[in-house]
N, C-alpha and C. Protein backbone atom coordinates (compact mmCIF):
# COMPACT_ATOMS: atom_id res chain seq x y z
N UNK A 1 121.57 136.01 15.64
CA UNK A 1 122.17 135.38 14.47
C UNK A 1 123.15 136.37 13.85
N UNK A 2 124.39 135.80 13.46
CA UNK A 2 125.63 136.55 12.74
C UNK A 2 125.32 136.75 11.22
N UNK A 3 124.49 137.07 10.23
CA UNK A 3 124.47 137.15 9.79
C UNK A 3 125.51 138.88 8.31
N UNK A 4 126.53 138.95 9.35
CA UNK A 4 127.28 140.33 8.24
C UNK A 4 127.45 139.71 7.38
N UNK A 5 128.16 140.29 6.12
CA UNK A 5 128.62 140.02 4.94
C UNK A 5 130.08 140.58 5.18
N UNK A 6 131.14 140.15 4.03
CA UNK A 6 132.00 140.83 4.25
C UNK A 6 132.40 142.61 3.94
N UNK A 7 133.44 143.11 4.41
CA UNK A 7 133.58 144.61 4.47
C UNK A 7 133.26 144.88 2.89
N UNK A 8 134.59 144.42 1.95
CA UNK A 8 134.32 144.83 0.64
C UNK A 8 132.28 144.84 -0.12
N UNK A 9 132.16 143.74 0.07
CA UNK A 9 130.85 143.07 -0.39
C UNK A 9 130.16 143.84 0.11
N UNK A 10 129.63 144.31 1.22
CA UNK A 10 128.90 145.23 2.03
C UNK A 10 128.73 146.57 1.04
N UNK A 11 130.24 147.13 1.28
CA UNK A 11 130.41 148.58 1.02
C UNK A 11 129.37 148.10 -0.85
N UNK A 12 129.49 147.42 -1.47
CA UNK A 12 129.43 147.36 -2.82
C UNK A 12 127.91 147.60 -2.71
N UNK A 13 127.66 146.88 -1.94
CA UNK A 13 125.89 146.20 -2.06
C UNK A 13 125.20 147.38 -1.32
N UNK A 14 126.24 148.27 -0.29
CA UNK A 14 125.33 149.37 0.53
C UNK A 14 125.28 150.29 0.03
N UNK A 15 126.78 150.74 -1.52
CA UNK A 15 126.17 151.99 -2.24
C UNK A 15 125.10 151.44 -3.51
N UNK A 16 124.99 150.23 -4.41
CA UNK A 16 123.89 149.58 -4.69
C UNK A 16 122.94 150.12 -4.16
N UNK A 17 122.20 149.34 -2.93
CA UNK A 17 120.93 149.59 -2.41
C UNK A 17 120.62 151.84 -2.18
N UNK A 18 121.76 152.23 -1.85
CA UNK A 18 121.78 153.76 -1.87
C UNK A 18 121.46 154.45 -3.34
N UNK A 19 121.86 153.33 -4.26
CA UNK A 19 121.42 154.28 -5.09
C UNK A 19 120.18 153.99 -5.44
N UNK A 20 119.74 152.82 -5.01
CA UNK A 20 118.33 152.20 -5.68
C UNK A 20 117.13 153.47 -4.55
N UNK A 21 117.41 153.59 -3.22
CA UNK A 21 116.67 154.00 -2.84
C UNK A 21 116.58 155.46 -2.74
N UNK A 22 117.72 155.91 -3.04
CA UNK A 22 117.67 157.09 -3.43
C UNK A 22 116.53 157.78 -4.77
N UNK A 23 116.75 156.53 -5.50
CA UNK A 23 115.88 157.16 -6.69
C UNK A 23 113.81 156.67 -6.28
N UNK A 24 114.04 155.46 -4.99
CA UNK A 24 112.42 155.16 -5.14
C UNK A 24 111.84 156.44 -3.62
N UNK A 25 113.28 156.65 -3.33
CA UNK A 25 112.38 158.05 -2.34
C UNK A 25 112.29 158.77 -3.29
N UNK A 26 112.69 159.49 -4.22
CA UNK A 26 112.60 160.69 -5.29
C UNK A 26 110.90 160.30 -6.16
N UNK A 27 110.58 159.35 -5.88
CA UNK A 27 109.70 158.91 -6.93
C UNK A 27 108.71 158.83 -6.22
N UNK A 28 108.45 158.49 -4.33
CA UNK A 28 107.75 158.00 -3.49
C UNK A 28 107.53 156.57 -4.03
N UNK A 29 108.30 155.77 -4.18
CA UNK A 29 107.99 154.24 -4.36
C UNK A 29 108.02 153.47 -3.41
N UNK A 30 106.38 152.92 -2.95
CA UNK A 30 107.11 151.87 -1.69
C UNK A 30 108.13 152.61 -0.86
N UNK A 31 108.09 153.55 -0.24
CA UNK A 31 108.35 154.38 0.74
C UNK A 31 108.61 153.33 2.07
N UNK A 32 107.72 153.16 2.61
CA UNK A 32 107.91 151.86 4.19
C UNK A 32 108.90 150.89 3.75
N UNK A 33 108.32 149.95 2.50
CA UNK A 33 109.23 148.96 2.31
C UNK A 33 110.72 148.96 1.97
N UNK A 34 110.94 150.21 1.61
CA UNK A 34 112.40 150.79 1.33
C UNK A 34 113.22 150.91 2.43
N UNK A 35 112.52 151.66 3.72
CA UNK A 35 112.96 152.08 5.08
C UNK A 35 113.15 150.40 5.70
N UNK A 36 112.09 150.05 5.56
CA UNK A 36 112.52 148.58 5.94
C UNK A 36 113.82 147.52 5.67
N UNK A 37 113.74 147.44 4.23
CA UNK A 37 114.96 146.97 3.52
C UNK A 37 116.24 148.05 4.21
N UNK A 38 116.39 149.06 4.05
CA UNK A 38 117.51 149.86 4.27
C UNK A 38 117.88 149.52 5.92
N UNK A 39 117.24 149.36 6.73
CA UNK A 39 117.22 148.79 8.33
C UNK A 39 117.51 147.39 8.05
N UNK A 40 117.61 146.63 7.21
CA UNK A 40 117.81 145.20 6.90
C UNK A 40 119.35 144.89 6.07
N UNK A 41 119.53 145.89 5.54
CA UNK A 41 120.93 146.29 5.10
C UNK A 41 121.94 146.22 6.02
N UNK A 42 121.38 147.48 6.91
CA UNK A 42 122.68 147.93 7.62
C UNK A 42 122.80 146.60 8.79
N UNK A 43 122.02 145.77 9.17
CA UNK A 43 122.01 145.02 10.32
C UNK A 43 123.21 144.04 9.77
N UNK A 44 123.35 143.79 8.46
CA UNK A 44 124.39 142.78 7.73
C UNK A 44 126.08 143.75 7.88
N UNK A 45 125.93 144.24 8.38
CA UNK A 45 127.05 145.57 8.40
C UNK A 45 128.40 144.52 9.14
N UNK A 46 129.55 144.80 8.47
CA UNK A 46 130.34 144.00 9.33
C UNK A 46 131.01 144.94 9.89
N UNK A 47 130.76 145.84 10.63
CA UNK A 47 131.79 147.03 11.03
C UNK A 47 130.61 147.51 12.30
N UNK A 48 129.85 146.23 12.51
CA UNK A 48 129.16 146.50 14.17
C UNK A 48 129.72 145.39 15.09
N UNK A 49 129.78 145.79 16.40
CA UNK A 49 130.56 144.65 17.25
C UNK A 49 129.60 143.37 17.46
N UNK A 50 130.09 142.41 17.80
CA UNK A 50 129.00 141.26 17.54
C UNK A 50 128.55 141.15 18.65
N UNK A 51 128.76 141.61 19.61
CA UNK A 51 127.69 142.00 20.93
C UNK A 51 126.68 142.89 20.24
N UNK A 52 126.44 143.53 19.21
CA UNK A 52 125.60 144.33 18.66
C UNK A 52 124.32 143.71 17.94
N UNK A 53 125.28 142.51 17.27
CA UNK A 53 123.81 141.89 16.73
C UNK A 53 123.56 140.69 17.19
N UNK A 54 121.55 141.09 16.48
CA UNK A 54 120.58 139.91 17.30
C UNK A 54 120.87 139.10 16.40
């Protein structure tokens, strides 16, 4: 499934989520579920070839 977002929107939402998780690693918050989400981020990436995504 194609699911990217666009380039602008991405970049917005990927330093967003960077800063959110930046501060719940500093804190140990939900540690797994963060790594998870952040692997769920980048898969929306529109700057991977679409032979790349599942």
């Amino acid at each position: 499934m194609d699911n990217r977002i666009p380039a602008l929107q991405f970049v917005l939402f990927a330093e967003a989520f960077q800063k959110f998780a930046a501060l719940a690693r500093q804190y140990h918050f939900y540690e797994d579920e963060v790594a998870q989400m952040e692997k769920s981020v980048y898969k929306m990436s529109p700057y991977q070839r679409k032979e790349d995504v599942k």
